[in-house]
Protein backbone atom coordinates (compact mmCIF):
# COMPACT_ATOMS: atom_id res chain seq x y z
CA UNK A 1 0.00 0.00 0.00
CA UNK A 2 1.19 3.24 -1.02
CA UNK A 3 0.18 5.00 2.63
CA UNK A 4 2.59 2.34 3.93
CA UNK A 5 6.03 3.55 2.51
CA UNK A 6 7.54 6.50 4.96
CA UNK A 7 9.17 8.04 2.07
CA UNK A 8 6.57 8.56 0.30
CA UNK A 9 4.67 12.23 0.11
CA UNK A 10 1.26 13.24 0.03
CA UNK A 11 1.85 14.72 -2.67
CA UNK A 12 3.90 11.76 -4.94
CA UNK A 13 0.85 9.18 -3.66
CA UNK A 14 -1.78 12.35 -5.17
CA UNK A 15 0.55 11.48 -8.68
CA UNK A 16 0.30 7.84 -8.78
CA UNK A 17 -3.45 7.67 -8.18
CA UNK A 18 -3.81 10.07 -10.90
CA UNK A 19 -4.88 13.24 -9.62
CA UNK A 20 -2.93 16.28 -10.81
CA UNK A 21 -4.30 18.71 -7.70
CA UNK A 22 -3.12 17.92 -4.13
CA UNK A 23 -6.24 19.33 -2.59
CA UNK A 24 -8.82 17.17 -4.96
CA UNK A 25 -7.20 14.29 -3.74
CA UNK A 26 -7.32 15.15 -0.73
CA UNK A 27 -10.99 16.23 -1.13
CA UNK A 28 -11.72 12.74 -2.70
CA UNK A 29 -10.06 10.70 0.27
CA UNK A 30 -11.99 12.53 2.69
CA UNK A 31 -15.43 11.91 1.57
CA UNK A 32 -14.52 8.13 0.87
CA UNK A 33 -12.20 7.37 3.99
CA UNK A 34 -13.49 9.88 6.39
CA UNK A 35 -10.37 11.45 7.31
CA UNK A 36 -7.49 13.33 5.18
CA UNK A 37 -4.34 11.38 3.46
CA UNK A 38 -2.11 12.69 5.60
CA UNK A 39 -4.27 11.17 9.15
CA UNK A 40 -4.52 8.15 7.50
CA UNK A 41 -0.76 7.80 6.46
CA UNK A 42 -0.07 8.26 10.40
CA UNK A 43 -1.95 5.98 11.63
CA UNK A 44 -0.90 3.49 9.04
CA UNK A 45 2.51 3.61 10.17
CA UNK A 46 1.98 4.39 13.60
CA UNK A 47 0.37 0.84 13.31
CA UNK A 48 3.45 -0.67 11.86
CA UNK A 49 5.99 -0.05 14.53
């Protein structure tokens, strides 16, 4: 998973799905997930430790 990978930006994952605007991503996360990229990539690897 993409989220996973600590190197990774917000803003390279917004790339590889295919958006071209940060904040329409991060508009289209929101309403799907619940909570912004960036919350979820924390907790993701806050889990993985």
């Amino acid at each position: 998973m993409l989220f996973s990978e600590k190197q990774m930006t917000i803003g390279e994952i917004t790339t590889l799905c295919g958006y071209s605007n940060p904040q329409t991503f991060r508009r289209a996360f929101k309403k799907r997930y619940g909570m912004l990229p960036s919350d979820y990539q924390k907790t993701v690897l806050y889990q993985k430790k």
